[in-house]
Protein backbone atom coordinates (compact mmCIF):
# COMPACT_ATOMS: atom_id res chain seq x y z
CA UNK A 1 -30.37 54.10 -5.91
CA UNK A 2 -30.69 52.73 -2.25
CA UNK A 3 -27.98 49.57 -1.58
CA UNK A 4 -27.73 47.56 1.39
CA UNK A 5 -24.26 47.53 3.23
CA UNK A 6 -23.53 43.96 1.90
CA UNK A 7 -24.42 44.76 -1.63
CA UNK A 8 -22.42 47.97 -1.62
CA UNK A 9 -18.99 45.15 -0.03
CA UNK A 10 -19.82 43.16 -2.91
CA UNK A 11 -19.64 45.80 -5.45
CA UNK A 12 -16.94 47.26 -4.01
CA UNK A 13 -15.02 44.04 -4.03
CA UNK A 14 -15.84 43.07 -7.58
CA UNK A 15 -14.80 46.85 -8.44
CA UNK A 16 -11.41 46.23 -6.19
CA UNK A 17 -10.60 43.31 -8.39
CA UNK A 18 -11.09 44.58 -11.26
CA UNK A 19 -8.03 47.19 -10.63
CA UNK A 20 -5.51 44.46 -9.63
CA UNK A 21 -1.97 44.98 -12.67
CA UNK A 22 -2.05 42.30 -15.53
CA UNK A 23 1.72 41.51 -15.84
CA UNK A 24 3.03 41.92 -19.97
CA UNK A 25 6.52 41.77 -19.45
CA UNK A 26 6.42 38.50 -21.09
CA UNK A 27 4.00 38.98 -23.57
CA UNK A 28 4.79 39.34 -27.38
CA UNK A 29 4.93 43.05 -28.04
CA UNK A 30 1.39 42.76 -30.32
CA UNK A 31 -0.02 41.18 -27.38
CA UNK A 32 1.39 44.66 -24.65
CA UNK A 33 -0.53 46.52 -27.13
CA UNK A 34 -3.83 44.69 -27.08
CA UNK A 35 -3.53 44.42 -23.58
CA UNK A 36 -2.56 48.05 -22.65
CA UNK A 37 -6.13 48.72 -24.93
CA UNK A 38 -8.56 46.58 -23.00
CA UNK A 39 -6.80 47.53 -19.66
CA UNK A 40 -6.50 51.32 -19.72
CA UNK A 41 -9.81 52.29 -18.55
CA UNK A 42 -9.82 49.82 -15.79
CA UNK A 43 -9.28 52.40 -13.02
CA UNK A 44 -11.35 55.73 -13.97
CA UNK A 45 -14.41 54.45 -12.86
CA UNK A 46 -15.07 56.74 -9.69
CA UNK A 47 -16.33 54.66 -6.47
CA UNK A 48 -19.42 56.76 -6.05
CA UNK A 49 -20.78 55.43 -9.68
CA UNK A 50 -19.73 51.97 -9.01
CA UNK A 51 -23.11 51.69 -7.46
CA UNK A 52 -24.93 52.16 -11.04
CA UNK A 53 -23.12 49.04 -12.65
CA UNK A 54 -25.50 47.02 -11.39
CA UNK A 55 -28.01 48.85 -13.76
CA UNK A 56 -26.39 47.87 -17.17
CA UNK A 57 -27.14 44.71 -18.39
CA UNK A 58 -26.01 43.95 -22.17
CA UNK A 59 -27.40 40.83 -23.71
CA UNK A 60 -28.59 38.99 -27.17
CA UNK A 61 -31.77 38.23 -27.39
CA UNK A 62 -33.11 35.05 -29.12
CA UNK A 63 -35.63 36.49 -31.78
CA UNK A 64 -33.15 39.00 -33.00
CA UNK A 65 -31.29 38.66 -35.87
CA UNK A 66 -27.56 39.63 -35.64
CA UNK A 67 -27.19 43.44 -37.96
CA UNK A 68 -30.96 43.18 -37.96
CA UNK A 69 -31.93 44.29 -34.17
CA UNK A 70 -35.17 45.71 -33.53
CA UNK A 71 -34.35 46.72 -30.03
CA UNK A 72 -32.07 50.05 -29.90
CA UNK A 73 -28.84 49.36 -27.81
CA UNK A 74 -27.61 51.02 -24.46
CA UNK A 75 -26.29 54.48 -25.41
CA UNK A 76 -22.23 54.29 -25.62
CA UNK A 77 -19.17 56.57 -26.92
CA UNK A 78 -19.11 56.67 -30.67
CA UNK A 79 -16.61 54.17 -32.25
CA UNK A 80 -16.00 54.11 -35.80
CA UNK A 81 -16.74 50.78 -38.27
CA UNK A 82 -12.91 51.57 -39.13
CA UNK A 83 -11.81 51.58 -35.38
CA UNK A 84 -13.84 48.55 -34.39
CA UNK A 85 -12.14 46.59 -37.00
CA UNK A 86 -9.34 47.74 -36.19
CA UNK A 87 -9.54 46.51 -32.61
CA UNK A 88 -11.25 42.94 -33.89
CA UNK A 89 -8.02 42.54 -35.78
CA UNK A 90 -5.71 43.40 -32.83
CA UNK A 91 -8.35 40.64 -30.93
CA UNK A 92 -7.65 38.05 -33.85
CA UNK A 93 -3.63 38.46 -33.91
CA UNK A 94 -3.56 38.10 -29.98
CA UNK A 95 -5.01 34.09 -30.56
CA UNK A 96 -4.76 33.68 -33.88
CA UNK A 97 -2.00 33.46 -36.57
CA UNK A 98 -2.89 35.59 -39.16
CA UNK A 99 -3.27 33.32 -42.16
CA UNK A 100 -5.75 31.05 -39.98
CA UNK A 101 -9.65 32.01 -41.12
CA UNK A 102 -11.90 30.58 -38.45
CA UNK A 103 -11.82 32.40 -35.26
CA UNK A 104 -11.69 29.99 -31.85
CA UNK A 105 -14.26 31.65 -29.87
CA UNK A 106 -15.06 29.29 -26.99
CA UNK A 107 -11.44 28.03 -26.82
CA UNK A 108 -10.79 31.75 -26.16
CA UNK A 109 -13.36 32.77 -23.86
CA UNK A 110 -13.29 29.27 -22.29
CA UNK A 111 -9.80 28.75 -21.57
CA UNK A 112 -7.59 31.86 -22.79
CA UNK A 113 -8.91 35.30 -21.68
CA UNK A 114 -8.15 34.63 -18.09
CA UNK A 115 -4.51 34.51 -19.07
CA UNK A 116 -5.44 38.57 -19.64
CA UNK A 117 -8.08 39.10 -17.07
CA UNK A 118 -7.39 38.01 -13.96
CA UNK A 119 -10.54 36.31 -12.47
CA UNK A 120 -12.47 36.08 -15.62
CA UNK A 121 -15.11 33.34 -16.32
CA UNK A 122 -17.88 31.99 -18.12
CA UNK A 123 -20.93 31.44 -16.62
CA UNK A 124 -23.15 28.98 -18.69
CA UNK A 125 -26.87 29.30 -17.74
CA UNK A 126 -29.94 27.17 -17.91
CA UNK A 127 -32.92 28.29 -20.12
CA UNK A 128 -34.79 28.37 -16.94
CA UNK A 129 -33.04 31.50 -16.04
CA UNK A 130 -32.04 32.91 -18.88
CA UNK A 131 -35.40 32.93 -20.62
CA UNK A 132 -34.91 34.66 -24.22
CA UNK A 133 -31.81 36.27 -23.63
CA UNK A 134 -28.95 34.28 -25.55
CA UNK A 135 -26.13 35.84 -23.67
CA UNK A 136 -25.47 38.52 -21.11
CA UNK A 137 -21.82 40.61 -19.60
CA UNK A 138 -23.17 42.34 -16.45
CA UNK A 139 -21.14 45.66 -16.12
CA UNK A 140 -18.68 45.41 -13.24
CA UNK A 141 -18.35 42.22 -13.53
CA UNK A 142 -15.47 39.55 -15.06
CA UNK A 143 -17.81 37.00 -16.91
CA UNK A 144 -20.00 36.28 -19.40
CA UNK A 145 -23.14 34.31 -19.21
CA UNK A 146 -23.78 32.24 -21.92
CA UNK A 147 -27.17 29.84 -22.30
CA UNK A 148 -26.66 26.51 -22.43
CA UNK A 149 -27.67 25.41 -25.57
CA UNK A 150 -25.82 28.55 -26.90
CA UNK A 151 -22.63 27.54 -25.23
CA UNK A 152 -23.03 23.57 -26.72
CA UNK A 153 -24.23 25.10 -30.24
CA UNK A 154 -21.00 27.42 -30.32
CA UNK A 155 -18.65 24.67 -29.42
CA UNK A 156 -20.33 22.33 -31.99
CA UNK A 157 -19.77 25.15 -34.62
CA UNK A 158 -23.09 26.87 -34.90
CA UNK A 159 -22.75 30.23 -36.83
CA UNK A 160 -25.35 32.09 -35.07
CA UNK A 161 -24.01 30.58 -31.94
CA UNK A 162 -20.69 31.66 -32.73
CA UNK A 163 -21.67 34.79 -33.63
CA UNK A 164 -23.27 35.32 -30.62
CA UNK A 165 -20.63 34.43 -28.39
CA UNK A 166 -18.32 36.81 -30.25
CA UNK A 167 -20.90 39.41 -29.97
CA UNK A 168 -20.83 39.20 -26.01
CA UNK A 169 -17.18 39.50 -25.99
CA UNK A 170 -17.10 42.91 -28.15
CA UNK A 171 -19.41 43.62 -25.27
CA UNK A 172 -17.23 42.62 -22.26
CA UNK A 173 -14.01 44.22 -23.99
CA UNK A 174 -15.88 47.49 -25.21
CA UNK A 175 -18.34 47.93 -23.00
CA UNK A 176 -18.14 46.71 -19.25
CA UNK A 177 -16.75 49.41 -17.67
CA UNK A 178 -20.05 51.82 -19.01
CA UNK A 179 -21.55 53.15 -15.50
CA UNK A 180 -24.56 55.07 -16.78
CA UNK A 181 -26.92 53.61 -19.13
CA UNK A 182 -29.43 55.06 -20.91
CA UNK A 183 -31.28 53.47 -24.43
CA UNK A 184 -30.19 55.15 -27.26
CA UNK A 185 -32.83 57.49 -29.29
CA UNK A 186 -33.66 58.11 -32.52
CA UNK A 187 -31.71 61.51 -31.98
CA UNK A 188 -28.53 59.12 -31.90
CA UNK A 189 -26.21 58.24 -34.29
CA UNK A 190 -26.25 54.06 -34.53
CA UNK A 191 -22.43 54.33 -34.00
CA UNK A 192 -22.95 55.10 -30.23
CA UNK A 193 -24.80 52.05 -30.24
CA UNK A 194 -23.87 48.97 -28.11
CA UNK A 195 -25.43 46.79 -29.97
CA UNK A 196 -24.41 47.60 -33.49
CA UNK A 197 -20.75 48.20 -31.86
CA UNK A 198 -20.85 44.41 -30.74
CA UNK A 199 -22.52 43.33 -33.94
CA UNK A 200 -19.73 45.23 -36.06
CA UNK A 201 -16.74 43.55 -33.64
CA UNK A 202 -18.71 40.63 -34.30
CA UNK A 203 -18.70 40.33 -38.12
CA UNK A 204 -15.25 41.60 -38.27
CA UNK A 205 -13.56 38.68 -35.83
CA UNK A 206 -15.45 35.89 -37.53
CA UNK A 207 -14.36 37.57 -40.98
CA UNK A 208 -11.34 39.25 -41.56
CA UNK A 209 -10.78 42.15 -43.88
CA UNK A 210 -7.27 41.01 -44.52
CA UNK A 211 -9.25 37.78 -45.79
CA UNK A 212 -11.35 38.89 -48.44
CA UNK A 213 -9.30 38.12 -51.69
CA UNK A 214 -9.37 34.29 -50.45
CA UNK A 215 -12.92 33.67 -51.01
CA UNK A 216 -15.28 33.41 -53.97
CA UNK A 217 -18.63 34.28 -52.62
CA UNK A 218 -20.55 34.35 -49.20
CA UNK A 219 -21.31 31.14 -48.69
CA UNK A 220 -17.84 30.24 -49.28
CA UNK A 221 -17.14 32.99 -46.17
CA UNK A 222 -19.98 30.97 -44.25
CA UNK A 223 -18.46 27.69 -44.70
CA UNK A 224 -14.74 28.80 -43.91
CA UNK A 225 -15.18 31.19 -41.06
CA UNK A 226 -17.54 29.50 -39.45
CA UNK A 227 -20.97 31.57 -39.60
CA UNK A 228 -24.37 31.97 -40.82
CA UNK A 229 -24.69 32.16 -44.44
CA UNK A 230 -27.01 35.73 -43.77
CA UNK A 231 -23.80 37.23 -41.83
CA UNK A 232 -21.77 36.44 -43.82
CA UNK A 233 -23.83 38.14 -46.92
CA UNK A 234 -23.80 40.90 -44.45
CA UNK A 235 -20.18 41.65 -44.33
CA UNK A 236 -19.59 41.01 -47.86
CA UNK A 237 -21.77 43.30 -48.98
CA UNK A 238 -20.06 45.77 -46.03
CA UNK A 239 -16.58 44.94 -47.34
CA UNK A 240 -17.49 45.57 -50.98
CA UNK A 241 -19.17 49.39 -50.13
CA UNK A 242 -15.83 49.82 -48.00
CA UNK A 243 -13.66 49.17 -51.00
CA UNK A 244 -11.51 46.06 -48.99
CA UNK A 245 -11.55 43.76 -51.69
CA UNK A 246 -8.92 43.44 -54.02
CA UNK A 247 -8.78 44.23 -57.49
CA UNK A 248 -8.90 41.64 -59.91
CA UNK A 249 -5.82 41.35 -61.34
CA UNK A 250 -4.51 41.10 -57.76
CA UNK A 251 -6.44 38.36 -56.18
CA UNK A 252 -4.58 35.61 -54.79
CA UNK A 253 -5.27 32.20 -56.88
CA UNK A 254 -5.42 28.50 -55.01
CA UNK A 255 -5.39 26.26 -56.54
């Protein structure tokens, strides 16, 4: 891959900032965990790959349906379903209290995840240049690119909107420091899959496990959490085959 000398001082810049210390002396001790997690792998990116960021590009797409891709995703190290909810809930208790359902996506990637990443921003796009893609996080970068009417949808509450936007998030926090990307093959398993990966952090942040006893069906889910009725049929029916929801007689009643 041939670079020009400015493009290789730009790269090289964008890589020296993203080494600079994120201070957690004064964070709650949840928060030093979440933040030792998205942090750790900052620095093992060696300078002679830094170079091939500029070839991975994730993004949502506007004809695809979120758990129903038909495009295979860049080719990234496995992750569990249980891990990635894991990590989704460690995301949720760093902004939210845990007895809150709906998820504050844009007030998060807006205003509050430059309190953890120094020199992070969102970079809302016209259609013009964004064409189909929905959203993109541009490895070696700080940002994500939302398109406009994706950015005003997802403030206005939008599900799919919303969905997306926490889609290119689990991409920024899971994925942006990838340095060689390749499309995943049939060969694969779907769990080394950046899309599913995103899609599964996704779900999971818009709908809690630790919520599942306080609704009655999906579109109750939809309504409260603030997504598309179809997701939210997705990750009921996921809960239910993962055994998270609790037995009768221990359901929670409101009354």
């Amino acid at each position: 891959m041939q670079l020009t000398t400015d493009e290789l001082k730009v790269l090289r810049k964008a890589a020296d900032r993203t080494r600079q210390v994120v201070k957690i002396e004064k964070l709650p001790e949840d928060q030093r965990e979440l933040v030792a997690a998205f942090a750790r792998r900052l620095n093992e990116v060696p300078p002679h790959l830094i170079a091939q960021l500029k070839k991975t590009i994730l993004k949502s797409v506007s004809e695809e349906q979120p758990f129903f891709r038909q495009r295979r995703g860049i080719f990234v190290p496995p992750m569990s379903t249980d891990a990635i909810r894991s990590f989704a809930e460690k995301v949720r208790s760093a902004f939210l209290q845990p007895d809150k359902l709906q998820f504050p996506i844009m007030d998060v990637i807006e205003f509050r995840l430059g309190m953890i990443f120094d020199g992070f921003y969102i970079d809302v796009r016209d259609k013009e240049s964004m064409g189909e893609d929905e959203g993109r996080v541009i490895g070696g970068t700080k940002g994500i690119a939302l398109r406009e009417d994706i950015y005003v949808g997802a403030w206005n509450g939008n599900g799919r909107d919303r969905f997306t936007a926490c889609h290119e998030l689990g991409h920024f926090l899971m994925h942006r420091t990838i340095t060689m990307a390749r499309t995943r093959e049939d060969s694969d398993k779907i769990f080394c899959d950046a899309e599913w990966q995103a899609d599964t952090f996704a779900g999971t942040l818009l709908f809690s496990p630790r919520h599942v006893g306080r609704f009655t069906d999906p579109d109750d889910v939809a309504h409260n959490c603030g997504m598309t009725g179809a997701a939210a049929k997705v990750m009921w029916s996921k809960y239910l085959a993962e055994g998270r929801f609790p037995r009768a007689a221990e359901m929670p009643r409101f009354f």
